[in-house]
C-alpha atoms as a PDB file:
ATOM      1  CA  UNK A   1       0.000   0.000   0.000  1.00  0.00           C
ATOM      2  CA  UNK A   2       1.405   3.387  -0.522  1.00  0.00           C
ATOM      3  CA  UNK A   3       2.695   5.505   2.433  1.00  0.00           C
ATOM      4  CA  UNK A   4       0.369   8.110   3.949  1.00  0.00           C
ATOM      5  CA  UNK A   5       0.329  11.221   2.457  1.00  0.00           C
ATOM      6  CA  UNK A   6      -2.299  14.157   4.012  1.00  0.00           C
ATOM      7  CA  UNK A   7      -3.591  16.590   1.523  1.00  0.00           C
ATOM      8  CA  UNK A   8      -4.117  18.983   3.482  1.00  0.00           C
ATOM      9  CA  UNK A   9      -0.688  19.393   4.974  1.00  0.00           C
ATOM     10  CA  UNK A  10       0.318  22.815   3.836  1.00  0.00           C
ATOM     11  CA  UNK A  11      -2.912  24.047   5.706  1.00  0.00           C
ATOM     12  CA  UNK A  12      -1.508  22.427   8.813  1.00  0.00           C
ATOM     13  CA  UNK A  13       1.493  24.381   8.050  1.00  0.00           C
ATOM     14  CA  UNK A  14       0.056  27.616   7.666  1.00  0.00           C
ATOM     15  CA  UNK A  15      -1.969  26.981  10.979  1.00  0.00           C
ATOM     16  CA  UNK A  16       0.269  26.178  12.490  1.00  0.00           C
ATOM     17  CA  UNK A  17       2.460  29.859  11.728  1.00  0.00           C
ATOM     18  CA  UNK A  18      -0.375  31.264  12.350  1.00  0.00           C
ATOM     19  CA  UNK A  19      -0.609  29.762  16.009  1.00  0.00           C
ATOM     20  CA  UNK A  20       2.763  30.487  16.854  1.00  0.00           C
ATOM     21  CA  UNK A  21       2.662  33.940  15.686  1.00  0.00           C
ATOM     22  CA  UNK A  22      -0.387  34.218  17.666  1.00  0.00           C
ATOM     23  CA  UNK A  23       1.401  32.842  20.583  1.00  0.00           C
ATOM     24  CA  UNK A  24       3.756  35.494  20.213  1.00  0.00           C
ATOM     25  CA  UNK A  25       1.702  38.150  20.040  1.00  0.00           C
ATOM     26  CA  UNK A  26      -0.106  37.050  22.675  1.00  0.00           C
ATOM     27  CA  UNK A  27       3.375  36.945  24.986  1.00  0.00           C
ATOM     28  CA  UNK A  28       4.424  40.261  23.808  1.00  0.00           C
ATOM     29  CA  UNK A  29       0.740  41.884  25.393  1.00  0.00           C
ATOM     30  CA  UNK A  30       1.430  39.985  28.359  1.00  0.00           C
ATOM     31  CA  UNK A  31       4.987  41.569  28.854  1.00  0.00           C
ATOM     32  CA  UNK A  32       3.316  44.887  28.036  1.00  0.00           C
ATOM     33  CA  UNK A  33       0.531  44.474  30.834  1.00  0.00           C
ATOM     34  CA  UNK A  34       2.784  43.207  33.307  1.00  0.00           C
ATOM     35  CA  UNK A  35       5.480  46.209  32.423  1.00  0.00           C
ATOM     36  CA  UNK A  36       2.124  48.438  32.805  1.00  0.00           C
ATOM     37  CA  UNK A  37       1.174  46.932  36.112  1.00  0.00           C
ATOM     38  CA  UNK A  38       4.747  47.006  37.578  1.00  0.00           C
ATOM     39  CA  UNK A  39       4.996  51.145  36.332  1.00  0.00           C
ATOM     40  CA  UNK A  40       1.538  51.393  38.299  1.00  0.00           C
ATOM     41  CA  UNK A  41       2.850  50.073  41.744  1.00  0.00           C
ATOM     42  CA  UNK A  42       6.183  52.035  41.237  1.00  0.00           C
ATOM     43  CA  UNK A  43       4.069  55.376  40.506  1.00  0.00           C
ATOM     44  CA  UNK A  44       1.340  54.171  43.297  1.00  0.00           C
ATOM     45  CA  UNK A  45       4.494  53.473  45.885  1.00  0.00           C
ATOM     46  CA  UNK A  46       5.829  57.192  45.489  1.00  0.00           C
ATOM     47  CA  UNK A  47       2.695  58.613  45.694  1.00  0.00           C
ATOM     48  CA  UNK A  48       2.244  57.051  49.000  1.00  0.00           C
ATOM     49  CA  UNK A  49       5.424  58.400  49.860  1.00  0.00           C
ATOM     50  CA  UNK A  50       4.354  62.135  48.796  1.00  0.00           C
ATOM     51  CA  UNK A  51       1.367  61.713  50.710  1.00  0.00           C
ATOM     52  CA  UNK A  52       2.955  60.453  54.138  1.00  0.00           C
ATOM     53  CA  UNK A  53       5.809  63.126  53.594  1.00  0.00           C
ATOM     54  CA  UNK A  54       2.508  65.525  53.562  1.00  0.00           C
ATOM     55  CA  UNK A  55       0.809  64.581  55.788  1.00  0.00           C
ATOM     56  CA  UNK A  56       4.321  64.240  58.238  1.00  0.00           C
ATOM     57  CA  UNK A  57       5.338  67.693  57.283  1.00  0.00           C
ATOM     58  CA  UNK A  58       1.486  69.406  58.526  1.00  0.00           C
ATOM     59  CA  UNK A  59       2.910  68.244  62.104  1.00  0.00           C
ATOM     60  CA  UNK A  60       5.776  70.551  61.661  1.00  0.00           C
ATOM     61  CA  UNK A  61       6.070  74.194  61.247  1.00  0.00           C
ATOM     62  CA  UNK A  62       4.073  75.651  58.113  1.00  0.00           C
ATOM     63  CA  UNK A  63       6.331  76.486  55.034  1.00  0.00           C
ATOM     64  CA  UNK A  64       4.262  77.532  52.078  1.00  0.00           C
ATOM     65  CA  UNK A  65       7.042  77.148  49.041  1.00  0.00           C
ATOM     66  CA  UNK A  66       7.689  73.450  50.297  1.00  0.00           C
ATOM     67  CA  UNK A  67       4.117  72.589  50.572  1.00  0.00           C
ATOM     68  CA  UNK A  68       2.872  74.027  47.082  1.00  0.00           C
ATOM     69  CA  UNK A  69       6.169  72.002  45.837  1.00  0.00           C
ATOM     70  CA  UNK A  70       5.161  69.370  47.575  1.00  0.00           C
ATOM     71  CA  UNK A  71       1.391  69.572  46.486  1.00  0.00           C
ATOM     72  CA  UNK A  72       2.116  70.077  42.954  1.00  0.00           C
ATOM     73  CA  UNK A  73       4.398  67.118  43.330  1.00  0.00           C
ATOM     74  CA  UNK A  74       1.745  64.731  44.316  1.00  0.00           C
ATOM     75  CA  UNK A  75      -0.733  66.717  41.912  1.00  0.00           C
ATOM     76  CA  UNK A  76       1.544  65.067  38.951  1.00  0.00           C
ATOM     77  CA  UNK A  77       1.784  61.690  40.287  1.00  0.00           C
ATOM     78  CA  UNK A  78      -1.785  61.685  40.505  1.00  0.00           C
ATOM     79  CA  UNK A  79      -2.109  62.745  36.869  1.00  0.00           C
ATOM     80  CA  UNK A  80       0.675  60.125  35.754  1.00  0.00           C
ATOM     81  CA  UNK A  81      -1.099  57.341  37.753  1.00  0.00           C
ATOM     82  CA  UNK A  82      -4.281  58.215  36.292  1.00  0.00           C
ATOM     83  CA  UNK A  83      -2.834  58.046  33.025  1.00  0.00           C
ATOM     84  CA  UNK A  84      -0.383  55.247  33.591  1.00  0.00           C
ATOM     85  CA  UNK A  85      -3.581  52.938  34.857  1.00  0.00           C
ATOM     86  CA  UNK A  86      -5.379  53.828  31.537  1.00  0.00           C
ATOM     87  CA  UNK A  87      -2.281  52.120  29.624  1.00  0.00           C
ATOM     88  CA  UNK A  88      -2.172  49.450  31.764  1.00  0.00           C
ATOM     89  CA  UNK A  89      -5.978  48.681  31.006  1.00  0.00           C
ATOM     90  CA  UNK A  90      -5.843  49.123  27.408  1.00  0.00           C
ATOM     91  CA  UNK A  91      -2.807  46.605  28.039  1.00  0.00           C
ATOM     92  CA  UNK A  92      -5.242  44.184  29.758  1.00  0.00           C
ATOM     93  CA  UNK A  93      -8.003  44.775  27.127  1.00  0.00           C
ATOM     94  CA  UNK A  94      -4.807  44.177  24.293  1.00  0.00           C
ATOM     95  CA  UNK A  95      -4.180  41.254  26.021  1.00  0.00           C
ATOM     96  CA  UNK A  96      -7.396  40.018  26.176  1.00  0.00           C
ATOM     97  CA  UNK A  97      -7.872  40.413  22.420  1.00  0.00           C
ATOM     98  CA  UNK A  98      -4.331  38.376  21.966  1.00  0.00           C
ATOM     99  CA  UNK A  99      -5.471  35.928  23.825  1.00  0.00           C
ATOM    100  CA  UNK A 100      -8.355  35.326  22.262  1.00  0.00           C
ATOM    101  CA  UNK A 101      -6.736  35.288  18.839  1.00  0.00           C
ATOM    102  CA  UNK A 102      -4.233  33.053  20.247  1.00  0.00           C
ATOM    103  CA  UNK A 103      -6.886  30.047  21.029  1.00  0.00           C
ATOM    104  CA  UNK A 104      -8.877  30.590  18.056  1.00  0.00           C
ATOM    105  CA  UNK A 105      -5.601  29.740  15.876  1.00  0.00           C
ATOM    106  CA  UNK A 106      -4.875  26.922  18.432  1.00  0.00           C
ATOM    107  CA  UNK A 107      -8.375  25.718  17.862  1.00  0.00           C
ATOM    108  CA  UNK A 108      -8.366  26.060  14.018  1.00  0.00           C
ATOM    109  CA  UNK A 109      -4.999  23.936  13.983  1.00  0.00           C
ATOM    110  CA  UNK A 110      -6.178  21.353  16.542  1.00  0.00           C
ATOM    111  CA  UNK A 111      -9.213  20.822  13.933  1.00  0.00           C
ATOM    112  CA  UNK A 112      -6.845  20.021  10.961  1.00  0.00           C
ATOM    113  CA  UNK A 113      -4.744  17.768  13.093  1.00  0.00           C
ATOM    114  CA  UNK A 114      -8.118  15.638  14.528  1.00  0.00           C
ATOM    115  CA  UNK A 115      -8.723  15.691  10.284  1.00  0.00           C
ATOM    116  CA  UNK A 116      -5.208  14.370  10.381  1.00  0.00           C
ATOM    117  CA  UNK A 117      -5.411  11.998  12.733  1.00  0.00           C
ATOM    118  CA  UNK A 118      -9.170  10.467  11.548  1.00  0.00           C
ATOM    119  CA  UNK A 119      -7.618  10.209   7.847  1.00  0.00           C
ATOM    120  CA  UNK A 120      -4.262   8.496   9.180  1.00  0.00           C
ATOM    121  CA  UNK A 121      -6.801   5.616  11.398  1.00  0.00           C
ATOM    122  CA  UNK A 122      -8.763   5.473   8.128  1.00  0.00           C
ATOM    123  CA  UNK A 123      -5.404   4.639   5.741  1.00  0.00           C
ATOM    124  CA  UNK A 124      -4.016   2.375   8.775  1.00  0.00           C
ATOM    125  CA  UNK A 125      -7.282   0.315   8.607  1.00  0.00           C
ATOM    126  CA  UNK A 126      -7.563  -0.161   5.113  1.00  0.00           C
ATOM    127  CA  UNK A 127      -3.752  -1.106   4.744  1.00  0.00           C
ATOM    128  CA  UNK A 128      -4.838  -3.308   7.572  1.00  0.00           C
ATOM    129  CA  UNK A 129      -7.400  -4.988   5.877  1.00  0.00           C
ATOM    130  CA  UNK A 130      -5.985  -5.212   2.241  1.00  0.00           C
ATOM    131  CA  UNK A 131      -3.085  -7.087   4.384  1.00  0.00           C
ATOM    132  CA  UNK A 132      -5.790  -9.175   6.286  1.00  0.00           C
ATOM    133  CA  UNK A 133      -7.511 -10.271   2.386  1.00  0.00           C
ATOM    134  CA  UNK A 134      -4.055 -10.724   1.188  1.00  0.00           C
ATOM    135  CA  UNK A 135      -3.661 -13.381   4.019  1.00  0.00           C
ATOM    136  CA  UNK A 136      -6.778 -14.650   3.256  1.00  0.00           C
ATOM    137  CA  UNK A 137      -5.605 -15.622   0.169  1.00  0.00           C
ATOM    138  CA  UNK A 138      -2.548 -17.283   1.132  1.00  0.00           C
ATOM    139  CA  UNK A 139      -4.605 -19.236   3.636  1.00  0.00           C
ATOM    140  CA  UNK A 140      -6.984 -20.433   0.783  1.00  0.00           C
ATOM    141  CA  UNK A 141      -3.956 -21.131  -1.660  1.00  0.00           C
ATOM    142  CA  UNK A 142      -2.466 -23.174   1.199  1.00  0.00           C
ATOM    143  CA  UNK A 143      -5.691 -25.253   1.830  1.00  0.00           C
ATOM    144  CA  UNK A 144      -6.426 -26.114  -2.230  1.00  0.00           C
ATOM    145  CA  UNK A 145      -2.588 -27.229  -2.277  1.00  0.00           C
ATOM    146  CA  UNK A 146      -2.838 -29.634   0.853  1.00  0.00           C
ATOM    147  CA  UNK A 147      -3.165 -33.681  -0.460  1.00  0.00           C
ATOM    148  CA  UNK A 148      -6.250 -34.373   1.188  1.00  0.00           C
ATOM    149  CA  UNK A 149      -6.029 -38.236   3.292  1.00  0.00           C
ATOM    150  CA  UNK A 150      -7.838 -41.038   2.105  1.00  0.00           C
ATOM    151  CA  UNK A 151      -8.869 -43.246   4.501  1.00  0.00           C
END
């Protein structure tokens, strides 16, 4: 019988780019979020900072210059956390859309490859049964040739 050959192989190949580019994509937007998150809890931890040192320096003796420094200090973190948490959510919302991309390419290769797979049973059983009616054969060429006993 002649070896297996799938028709449909350079599909599987181009699935299966597809996939991995996916995949990659997908990695990429989760580096991005993750970058996003950790500039969020860098800008969130010196915020906290500018508040305490605020909040410490009411306690002490009122100095107008250092406090509007101070205030307009915290002002901007507060605008560049505001901003930096709108990147990292349209980081999580890019990831999201990655991700989904990602297992709809997985899915659309794992289809070929169960067509794969049900094509390769199919060629395995019929190479199994031309061999099995090939046996046959022998088996019924073997009993015409046997001398039968006369008793």
């Amino acid at each position: 019988m002649k070896r297996f050959r799938f028709t449909l192989r350079s599909v599987t190949v181009l699935r299966t780019h597809r996939e991995m580019q996916a995949l990659d994509a997908f990695g990429r937007a989760v580096h991005q979020y993750v970058q996003a998150e950790e500039q969020l809890a860098a800008i969130r931890a010196r915020q906290a900072a500018l508040e305490a040192a605020l909040f410490a320096g009411r306690r002490e003796r009122f100095d107008a210059a250092h406090e509007a420094q101070s205030l307009a200090a915290y002002r901007g973190e507060c605008v560049e956390e505001g901003t930096t948490e709108r990147l990292m959510l349209a980081a999580r919302a890019a990831m999201g859309a990655r991700r989904t991309e990602y297992v709809e390419a997985h899915r659309q290769l794992k289809v070929v490859e169960h067509l794969e797979a049900k094509r390769r049973l199919a060629h395995r059983q019929e190479a199994a049964r031309l061999e099995q009616v090939e046996f046959d054969g022998y088996a019924g060429r073997a009993l015409h040739r046997k001398p039968t006993a006369v008793c």
